[in-house]
Protein backbone atom coordinates (compact mmCIF):
# COMPACT_ATOMS: atom_id res chain seq x y z
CA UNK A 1 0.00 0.00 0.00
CA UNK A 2 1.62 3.27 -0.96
CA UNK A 3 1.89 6.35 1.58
CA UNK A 4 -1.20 8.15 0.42
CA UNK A 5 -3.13 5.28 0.44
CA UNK A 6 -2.39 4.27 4.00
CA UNK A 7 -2.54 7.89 5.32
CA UNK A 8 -6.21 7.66 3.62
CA UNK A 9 -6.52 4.24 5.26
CA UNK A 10 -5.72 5.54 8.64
CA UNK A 11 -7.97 8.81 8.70
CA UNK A 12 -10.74 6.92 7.53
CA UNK A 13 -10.64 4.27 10.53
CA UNK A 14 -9.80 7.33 12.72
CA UNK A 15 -13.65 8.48 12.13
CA UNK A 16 -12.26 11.14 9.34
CA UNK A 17 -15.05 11.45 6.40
CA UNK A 18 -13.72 14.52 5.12
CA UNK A 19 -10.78 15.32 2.07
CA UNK A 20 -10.25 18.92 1.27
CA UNK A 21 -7.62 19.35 -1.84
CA UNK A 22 -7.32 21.21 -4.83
CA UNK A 23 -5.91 20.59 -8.28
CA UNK A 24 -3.29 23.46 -7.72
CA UNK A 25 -2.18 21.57 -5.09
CA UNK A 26 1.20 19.84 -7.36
CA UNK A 27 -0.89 20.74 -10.58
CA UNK A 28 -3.33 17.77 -9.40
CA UNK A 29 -1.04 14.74 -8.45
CA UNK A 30 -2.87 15.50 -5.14
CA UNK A 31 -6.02 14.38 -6.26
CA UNK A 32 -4.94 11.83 -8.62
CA UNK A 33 -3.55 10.50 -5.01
CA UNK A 34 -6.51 10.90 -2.65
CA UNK A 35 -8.78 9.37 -5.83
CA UNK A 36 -6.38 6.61 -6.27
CA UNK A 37 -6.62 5.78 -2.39
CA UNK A 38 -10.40 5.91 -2.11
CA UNK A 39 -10.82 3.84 -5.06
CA UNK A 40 -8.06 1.29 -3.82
CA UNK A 41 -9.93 0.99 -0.32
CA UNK A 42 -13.65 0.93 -1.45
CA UNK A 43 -14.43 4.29 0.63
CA UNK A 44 -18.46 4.40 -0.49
CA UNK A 45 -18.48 7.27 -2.12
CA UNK A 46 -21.99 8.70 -0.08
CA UNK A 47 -19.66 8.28 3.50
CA UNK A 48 -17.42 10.58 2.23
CA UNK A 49 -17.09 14.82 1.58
CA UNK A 50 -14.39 15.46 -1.00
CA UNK A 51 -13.81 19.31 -1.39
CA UNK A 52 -11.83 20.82 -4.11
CA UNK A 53 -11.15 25.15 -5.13
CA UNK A 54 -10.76 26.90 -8.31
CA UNK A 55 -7.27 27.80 -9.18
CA UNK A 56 -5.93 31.29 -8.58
CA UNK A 57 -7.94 34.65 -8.26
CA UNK A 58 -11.36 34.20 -10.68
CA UNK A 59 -14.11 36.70 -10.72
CA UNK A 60 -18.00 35.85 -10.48
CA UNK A 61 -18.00 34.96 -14.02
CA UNK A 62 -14.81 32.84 -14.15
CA UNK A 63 -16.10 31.05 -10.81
CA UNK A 64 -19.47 30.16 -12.79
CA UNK A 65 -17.63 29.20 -15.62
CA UNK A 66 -15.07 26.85 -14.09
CA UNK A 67 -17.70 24.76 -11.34
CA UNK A 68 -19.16 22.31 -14.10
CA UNK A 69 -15.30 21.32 -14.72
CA UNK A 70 -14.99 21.16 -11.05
CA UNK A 71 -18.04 19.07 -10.06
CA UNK A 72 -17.57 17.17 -13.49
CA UNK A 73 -14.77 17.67 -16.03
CA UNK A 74 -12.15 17.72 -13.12
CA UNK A 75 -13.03 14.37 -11.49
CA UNK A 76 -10.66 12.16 -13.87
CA UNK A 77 -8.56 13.41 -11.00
CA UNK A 78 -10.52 11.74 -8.30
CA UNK A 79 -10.68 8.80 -10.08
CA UNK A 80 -14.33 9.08 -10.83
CA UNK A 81 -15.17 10.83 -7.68
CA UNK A 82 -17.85 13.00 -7.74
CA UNK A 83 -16.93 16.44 -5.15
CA UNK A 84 -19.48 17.61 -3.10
CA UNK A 85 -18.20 21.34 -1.54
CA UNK A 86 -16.46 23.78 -3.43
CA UNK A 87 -16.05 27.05 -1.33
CA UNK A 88 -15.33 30.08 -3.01
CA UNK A 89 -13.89 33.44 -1.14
């Protein structure tokens, strides 16, 4: 089991149901990681809250523009993981 996976692993049996990352985080190995690891342990997706953000400074329109790619273009990072909060500040 590779590091990510068992860090997964462990929050997961800890009581921990929710992942916050982002694809700026290492231009989206991140989430390629943490979908990898929930695949690989057969998380059900419904116990889970992934959380993702937009990259870099966006304005109202940009924002609008970008959350279908978020919610559905952007989960071949998450290994077919569908994210449920995307905050926005």
């Amino acid at each position: 089991m590779d590091e990510a996976t068992q860090m997964v692993k462990n929050a997961w049996e800890a009581g921990i149901n929710f992942i916050d990352t982002a694809d700026l985080y290492t231009q989206g190995v991140s989430e390629i990681m943490v979908g990898k690891a929930l695949k690989d342990l057969t998380i059900p997706r419904h116990a889970i809250i992934l959380a993702t953000k937009a990259n870099g400074r966006m304005d109202a329109n940009e924002i609008n523009a970008a959350i279908p790619t978020l919610l559905n273009g952007g989960t071949v990072y998450m290994a077919g993981q569908k994210k449920c909060l995307i905050p926005t500040h």
